[in-house]
Structure formats: C-alpha cells, structure tokens
Protein backbone atom coordinates (compact mmCIF):
# COMPACT_ATOMS: atom_id res chain seq x y z
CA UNK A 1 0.00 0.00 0.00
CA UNK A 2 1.13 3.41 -0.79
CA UNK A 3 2.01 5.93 1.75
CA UNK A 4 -0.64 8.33 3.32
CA UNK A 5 -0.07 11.37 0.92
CA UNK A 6 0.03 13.67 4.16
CA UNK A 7 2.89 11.85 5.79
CA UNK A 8 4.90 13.47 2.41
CA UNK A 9 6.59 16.96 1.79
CA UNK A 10 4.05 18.85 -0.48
CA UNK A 11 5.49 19.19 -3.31
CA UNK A 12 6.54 15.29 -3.31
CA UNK A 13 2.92 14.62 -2.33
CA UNK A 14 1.21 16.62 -5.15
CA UNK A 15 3.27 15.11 -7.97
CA UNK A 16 2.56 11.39 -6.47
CA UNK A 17 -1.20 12.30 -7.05
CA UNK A 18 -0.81 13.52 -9.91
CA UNK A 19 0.73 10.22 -10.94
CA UNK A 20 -1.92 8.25 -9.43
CA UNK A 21 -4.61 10.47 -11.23
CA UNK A 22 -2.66 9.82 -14.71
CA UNK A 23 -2.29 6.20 -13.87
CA UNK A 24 -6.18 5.78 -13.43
CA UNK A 25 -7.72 8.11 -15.87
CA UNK A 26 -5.16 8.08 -18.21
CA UNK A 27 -2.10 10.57 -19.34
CA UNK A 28 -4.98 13.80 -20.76
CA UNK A 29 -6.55 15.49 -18.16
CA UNK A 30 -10.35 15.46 -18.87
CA UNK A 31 -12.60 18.38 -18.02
CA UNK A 32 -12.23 22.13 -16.88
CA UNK A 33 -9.10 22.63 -14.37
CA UNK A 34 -11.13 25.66 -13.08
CA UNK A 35 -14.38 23.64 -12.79
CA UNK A 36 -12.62 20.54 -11.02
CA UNK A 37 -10.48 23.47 -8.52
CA UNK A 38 -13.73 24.56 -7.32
CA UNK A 39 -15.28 20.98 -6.55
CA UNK A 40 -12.06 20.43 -4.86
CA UNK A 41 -12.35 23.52 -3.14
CA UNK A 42 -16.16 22.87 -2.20
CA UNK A 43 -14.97 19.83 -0.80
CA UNK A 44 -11.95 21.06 1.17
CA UNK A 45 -14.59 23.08 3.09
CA UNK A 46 -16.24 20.11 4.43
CA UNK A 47 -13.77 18.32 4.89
CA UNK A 48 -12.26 21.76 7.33
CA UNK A 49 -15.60 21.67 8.79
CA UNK A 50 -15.54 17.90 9.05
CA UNK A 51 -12.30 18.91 10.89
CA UNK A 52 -13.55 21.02 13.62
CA UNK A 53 -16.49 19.07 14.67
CA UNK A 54 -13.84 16.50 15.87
CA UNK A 55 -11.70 19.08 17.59
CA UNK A 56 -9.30 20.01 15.58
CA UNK A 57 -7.92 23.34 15.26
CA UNK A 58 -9.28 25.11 12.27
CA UNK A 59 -9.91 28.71 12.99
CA UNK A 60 -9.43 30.46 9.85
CA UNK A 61 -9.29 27.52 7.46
CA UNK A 62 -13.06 28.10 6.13
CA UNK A 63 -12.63 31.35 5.19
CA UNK A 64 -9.02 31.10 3.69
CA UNK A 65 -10.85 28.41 1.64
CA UNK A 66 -13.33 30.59 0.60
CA UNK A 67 -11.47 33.48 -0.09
CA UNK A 68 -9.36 31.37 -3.09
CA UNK A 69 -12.90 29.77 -4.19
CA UNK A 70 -14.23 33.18 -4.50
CA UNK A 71 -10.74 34.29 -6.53
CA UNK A 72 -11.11 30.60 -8.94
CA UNK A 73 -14.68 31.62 -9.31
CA UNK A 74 -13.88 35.19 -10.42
CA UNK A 75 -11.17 34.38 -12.83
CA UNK A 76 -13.51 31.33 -14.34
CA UNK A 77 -16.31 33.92 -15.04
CA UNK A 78 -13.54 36.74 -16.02
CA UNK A 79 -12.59 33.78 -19.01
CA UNK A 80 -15.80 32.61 -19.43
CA UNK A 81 -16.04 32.38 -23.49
CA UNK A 82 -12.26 32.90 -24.02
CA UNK A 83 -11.26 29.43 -23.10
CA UNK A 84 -12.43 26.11 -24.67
C-alpha cells in the first residue's frame, strides 16, 4: 500500500497524485481545471468543517478556503467564453 499522501513533503505529495490520477484516468486530463479546482475547493470546506467538529484546530481555514474559491470563481467567469 502506498504511503498516506500527508505523511509526504508537499510538493513530493502533489506530484505522487498527480501520478496516481494519470495512472487511473489516463495521461490527458479530462474536463475544466477551473471547474474541477472549485469541486475540490467545495470539498476542502467540508472536509475543514468535518475537521472542527472533531476538535481540531481550524480557525481560519473556512474562510481562507473561501477566499481562493471566490478568486477561482472570479477568474472562471472573467474567461468565461475565451477558453475552450
């Protein structure tokens, strides 16, 4: 079994998922890498406020999450039409 991504420096972490993503869907990423961010994004949020009903400390998470949501969202309508 692989190691837990989190155990892993960042930047060693984010290119392993990478490779796992291009291992299971194949080497092209498919859909809208603004459109997928915010999911991800949408997701994070739960997942901080997942966080905090178990105790952990996560003052400031939501809204730092929210913050770059709102910022993906306003560059995605900013380009809506321009790209593909």
């Amino acid at each position: 079994m692989a190691e837990k991504l989190i155990h892993l420096p960042i930047e060693e972490a984010r290119a392993a998922k990478w490779r796992r993503g291009r291992e299971q869907y194949g080497p092209v990423f498919i859909g809208h890498p603004l459109e997928e961010l915010d999911e991800e994004l949408l997701d994070a949020m739960n997942y901080v406020e997942e966080a905090a009903r178990w105790g952990f400390p996560m003052a400031g998470a939501a809204e730092d999450l929210r913050r770059l949501c709102e910022r993906i969202r306003a560059v995605y309508r900013a380009a809506a039409g321009t790209l593909r």
